[in-house]
Protein backbone atom coordinates (compact mmCIF):
# COMPACT_ATOMS: atom_id res chain seq x y z
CA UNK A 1 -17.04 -13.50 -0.30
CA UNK A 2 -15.91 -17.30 0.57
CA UNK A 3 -12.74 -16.08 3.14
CA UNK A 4 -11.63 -19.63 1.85
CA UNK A 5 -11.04 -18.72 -1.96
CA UNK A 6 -8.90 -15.78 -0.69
CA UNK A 7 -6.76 -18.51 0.94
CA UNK A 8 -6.06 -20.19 -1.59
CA UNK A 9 -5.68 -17.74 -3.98
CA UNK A 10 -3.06 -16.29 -1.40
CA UNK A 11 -1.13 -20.29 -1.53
CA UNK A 12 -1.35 -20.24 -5.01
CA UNK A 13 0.45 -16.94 -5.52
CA UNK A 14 3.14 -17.94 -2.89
CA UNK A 15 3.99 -21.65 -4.42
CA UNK A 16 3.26 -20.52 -8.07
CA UNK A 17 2.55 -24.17 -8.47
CA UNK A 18 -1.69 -25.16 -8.37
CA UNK A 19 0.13 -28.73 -7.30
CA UNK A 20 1.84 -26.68 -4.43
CA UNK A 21 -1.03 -25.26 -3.05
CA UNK A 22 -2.96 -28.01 -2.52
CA UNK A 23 -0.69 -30.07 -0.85
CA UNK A 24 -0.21 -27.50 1.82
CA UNK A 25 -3.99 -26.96 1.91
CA UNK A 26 -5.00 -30.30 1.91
CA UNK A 27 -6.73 -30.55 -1.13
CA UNK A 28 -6.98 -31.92 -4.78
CA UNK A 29 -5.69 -30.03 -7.67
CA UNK A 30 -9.15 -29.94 -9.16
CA UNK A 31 -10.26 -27.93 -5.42
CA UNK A 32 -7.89 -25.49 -6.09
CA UNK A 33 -8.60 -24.65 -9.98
CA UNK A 34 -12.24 -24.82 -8.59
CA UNK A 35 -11.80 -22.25 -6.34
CA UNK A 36 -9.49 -19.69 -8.29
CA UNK A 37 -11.57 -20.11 -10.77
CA UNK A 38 -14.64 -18.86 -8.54
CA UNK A 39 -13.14 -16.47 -7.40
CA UNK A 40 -12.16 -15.26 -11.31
CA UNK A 41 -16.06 -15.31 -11.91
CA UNK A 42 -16.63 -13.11 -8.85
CA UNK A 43 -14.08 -10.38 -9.59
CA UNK A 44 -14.59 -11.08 -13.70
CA UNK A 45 -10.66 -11.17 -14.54
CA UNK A 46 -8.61 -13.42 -14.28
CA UNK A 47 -5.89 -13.99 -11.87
CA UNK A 48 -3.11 -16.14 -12.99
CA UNK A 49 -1.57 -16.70 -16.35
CA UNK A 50 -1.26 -20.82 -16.52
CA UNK A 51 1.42 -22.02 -18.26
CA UNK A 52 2.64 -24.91 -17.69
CA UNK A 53 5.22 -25.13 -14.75
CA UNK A 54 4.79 -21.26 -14.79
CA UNK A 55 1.86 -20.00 -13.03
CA UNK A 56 2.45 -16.23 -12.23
CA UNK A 57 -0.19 -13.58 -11.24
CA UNK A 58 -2.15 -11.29 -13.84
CA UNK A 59 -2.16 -7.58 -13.18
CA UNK A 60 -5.69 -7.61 -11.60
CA UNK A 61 -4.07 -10.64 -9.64
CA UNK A 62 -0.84 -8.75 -8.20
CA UNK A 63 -3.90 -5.38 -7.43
CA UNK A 64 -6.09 -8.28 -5.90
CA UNK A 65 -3.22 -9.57 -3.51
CA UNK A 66 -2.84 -6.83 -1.19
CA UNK A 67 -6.73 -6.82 -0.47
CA UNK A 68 -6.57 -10.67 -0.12
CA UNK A 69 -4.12 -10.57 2.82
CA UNK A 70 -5.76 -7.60 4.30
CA UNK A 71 -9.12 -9.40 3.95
CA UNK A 72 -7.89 -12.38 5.36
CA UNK A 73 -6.00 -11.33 8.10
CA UNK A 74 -9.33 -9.18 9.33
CA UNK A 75 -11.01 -12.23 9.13
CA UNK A 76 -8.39 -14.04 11.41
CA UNK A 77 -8.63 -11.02 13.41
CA UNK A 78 -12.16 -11.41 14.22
CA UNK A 79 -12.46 -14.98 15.05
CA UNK A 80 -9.62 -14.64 17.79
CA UNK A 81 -11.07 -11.54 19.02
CA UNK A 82 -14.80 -13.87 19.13
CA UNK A 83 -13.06 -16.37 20.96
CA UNK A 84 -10.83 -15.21 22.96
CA UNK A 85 -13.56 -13.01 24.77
CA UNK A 86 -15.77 -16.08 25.32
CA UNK A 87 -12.85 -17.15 27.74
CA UNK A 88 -11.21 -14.33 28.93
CA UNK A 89 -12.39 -11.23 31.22
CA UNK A 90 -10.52 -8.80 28.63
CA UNK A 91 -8.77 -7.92 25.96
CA UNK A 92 -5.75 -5.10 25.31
CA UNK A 93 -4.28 -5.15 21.41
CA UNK A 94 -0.86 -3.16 21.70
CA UNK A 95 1.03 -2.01 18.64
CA UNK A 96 4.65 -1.47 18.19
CA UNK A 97 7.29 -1.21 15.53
CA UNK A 98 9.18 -4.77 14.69
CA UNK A 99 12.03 -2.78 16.61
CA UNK A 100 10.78 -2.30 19.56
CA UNK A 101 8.89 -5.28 20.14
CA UNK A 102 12.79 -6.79 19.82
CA UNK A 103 13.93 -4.91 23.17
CA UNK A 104 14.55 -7.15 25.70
CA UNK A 105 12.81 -4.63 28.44
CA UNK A 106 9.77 -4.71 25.97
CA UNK A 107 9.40 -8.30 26.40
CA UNK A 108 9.93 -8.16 30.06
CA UNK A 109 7.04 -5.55 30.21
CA UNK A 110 5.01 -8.11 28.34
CA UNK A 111 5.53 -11.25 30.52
CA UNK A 112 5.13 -8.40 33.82
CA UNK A 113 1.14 -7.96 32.10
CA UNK A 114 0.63 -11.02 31.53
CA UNK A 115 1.80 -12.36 35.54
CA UNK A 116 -0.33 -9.64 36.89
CA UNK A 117 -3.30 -9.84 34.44
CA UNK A 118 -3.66 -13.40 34.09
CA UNK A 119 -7.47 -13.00 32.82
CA UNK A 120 -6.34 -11.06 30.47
CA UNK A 121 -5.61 -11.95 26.23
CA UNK A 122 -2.67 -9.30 25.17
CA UNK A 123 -2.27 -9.38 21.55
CA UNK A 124 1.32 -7.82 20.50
CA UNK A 125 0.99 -6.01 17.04
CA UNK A 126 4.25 -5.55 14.82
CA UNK A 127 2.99 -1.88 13.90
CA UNK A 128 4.96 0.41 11.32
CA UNK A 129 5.87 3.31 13.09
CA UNK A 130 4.38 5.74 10.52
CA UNK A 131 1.15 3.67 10.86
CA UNK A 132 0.99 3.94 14.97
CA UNK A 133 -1.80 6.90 14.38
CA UNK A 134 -3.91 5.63 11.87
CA UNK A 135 -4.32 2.64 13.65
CA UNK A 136 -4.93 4.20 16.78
CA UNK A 137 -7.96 5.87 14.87
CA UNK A 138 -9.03 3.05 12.99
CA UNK A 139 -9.05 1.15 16.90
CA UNK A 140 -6.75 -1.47 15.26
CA UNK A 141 -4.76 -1.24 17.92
CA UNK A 142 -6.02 0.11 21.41
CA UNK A 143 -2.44 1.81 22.32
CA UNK A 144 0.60 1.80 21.36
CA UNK A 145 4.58 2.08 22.27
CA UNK A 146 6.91 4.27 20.46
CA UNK A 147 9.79 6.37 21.08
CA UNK A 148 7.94 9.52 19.15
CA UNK A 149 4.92 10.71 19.99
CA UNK A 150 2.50 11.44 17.11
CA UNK A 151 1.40 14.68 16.44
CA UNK A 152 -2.45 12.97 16.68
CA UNK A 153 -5.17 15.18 18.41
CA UNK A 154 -6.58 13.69 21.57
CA UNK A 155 -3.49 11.83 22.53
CA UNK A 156 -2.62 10.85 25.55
CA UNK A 157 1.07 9.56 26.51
CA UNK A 158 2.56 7.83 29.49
CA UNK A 159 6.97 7.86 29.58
CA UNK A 160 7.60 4.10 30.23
CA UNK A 161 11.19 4.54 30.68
CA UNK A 162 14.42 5.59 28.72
CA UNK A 163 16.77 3.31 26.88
CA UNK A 164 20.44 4.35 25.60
CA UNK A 165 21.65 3.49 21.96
CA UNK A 166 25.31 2.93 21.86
CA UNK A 167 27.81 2.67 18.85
CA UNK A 168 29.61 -0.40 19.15
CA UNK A 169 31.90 -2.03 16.61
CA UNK A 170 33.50 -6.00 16.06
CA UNK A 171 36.75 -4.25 17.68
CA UNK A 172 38.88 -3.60 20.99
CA UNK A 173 40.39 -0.40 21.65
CA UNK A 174 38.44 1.37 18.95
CA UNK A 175 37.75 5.44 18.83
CA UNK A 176 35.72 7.79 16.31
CA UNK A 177 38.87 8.51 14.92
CA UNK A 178 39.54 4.92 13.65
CA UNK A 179 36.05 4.13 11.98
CA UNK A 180 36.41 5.76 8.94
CA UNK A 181 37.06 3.03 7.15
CA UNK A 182 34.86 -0.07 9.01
CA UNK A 183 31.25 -0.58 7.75
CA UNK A 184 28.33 0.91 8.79
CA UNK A 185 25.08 -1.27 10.17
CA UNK A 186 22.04 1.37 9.93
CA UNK A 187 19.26 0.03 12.77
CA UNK A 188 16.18 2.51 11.71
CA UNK A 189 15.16 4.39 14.93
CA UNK A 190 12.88 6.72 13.65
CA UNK A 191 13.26 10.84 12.14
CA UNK A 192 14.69 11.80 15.79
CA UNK A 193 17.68 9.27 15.46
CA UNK A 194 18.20 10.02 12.16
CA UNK A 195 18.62 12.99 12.69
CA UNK A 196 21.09 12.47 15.68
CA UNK A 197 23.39 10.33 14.09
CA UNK A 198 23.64 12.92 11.03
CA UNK A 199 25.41 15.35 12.85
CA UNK A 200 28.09 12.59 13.41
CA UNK A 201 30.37 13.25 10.63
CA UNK A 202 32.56 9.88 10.76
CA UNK A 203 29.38 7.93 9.68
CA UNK A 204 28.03 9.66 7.28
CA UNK A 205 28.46 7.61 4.63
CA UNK A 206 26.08 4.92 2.82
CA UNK A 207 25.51 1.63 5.28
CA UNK A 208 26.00 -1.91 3.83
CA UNK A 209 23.30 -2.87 5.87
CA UNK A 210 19.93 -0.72 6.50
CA UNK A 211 17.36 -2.63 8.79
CA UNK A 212 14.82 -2.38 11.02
CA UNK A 213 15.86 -5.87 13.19
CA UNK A 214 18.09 -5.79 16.56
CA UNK A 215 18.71 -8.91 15.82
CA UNK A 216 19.99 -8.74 12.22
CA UNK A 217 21.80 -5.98 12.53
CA UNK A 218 23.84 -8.01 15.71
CA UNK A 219 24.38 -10.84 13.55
CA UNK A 220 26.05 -8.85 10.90
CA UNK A 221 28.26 -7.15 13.44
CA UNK A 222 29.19 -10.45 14.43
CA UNK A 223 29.91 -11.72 10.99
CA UNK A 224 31.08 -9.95 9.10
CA UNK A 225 31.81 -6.76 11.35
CA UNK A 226 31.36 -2.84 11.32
CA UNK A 227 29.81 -0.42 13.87
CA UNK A 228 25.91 -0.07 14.35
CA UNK A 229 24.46 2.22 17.38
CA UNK A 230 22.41 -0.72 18.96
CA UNK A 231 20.55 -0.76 22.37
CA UNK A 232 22.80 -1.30 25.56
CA UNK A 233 20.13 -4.22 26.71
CA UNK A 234 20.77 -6.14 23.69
CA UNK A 235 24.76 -5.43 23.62
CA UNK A 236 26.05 -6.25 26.76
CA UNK A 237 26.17 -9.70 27.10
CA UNK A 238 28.36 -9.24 23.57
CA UNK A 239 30.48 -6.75 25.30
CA UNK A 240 30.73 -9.00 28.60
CA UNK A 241 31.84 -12.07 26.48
CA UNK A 242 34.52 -9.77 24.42
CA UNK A 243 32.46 -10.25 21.45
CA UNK A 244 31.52 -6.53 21.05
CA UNK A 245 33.73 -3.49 22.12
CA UNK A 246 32.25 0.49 23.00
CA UNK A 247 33.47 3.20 20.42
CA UNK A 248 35.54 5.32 22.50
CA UNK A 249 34.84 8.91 22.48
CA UNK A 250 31.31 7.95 20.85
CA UNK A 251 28.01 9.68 22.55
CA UNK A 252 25.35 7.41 24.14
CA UNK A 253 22.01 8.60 22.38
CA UNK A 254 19.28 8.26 25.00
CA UNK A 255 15.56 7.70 23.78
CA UNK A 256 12.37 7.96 25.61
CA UNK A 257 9.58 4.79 25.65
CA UNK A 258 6.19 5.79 25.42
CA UNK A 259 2.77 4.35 25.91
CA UNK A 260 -0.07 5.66 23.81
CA UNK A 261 -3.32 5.96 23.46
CA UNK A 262 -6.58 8.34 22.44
CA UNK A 263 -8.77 10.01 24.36
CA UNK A 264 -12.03 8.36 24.56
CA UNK A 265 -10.83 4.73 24.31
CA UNK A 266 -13.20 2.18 25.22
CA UNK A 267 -9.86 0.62 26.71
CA UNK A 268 -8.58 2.87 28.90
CA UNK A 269 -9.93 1.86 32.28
CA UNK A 270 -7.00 -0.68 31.01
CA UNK A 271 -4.39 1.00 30.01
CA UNK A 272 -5.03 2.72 33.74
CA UNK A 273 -4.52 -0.81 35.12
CA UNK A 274 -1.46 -0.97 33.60
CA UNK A 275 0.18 1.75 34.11
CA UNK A 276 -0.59 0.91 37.88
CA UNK A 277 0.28 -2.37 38.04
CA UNK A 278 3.62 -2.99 35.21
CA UNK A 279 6.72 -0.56 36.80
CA UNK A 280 8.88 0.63 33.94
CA UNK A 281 9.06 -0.38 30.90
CA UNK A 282 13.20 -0.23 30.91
CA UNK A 283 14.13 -0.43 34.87
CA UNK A 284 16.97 2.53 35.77
């Protein structure tokens, strides 16, 4: 299949608007109604319903989507990984939730590789959590960082350090006993967290805001205000400026980092450099 009628099938579903589409991919309108229609022929349905300043997808168009991103972003995929070989000794793919990849001692770890790898090509992968394993199997990723280990046979682990979530709220002087009534910012951790912060009976109630973003969940506090547990790296410049305050009487909920991989990984000699050569992830 032409990878470049999956692109512009992809535009076209975005701007809704044949017109659209081929002014951001440099084309004529004609190109465009060329190509979807190709790629109509190929699949034998069609994929938009044309109406005039109304283009939306077809059933077999919204089914086809999913594959058409997929599809396309293997392809992207490939040619980097093609490329990038030609002019570098190696390369290490590392997956992590959008989450973690916001930690400020996550970055650090990063730039660390990169300084002491320098012929090396890191690629950083915003992986789901609940998809860490499967892509560990499918070799979509060559390891991984998360703060629970998957129950995945073969796995092998390596503690990069410990951060501490803290509940913080938009006031001074505040204690468990006086946040009954402020809002609740929900920043997903993962099944152990959740299950931590249920046995804390003055928040359990429904959050205004549910998110798996540091950073939106700080700019909410900020806003509008509340209480969130949030990671003491990204708080306490807040705290230091007077911007954010610590819930008094509130626990600290302390998380392990982990690096992971499988057994047999055409990566690990590595992952072994690595771990040798990076420190913690989180310094004590």
């Amino acid at each position: 299949m032409d990878i470049q009628l999956l692109r512009t099938f992809i535009e076209v579903s975005k701007t809704r608007h044949f017109g659209h589409a081929a002014d951001n991919l440099y084309l004529t309108q004609s190109a465009v109604s060329f190509r979807i229609r190709q790629l109509e022929t190929q699949l034998g349905a069609p994929l938009f319903i044309r109406q005039r300043g109304n283009v939306r997808l077809t059933s077999a168009g919204e089914r086809m989507l999913p594959y058409a991103e997929t599809l396309l972003q293997t392809w992207q995929r490939a040619q980097q990984d093609v490329t990038l070989t030609q002019a570098a000794n190696e390369q290490l793919t590392i997956g992590a939730s959008p989450t973690l990849w916001e930690l400020e001692g996550v970055s650090d770890w990063i730039n660390r590789i990169c300084a002491n790898q320098p012929d090396w090509v890191i690629r950083a992968e915003a992986t789901p959590r609940q998809m860490l394993a499967r892509q560990l199997i499918e070799k979509r990723v060559d390891a991984g960082l998360t703060s629970e280990l998957p129950k995945l046979e073969g796995l092998h682990s390596h503690h990069l350090g410990d951060y501490q979530l803290q509940l913080v709220s938009h006031l001074p002087d505040v204690t468990m006993a006086d946040i009954q009534d402020l809002a609740i910012v929900y920043l997903d951790w993962g099944t152990r967290f959740a299950v931590e912060q249920s046995r804390i009976e003055a928040l359990q109630r429904p959050p205004v805001l549910h998110t798996q973003s540091c950073h939106l969940a700080l700019n909410y506090l900020l806003t509008h205000g509340g209480v969130a547990f949030l990671p003491s790296l990204a708080i306490q410049p807040y705290i230091d400026r007077g911007q954010l305050h610590l819930v008094g009487t509130s626990p600290a909920l302390v998380h392990q980092l982990y690096l992971v991989w499988l057994d047999g990984s055409d990566k690990s000699h590595l992952i072994n450099d690595l771990q040798n050569s990076t420190g913690q992830l989180i310094p004590e």
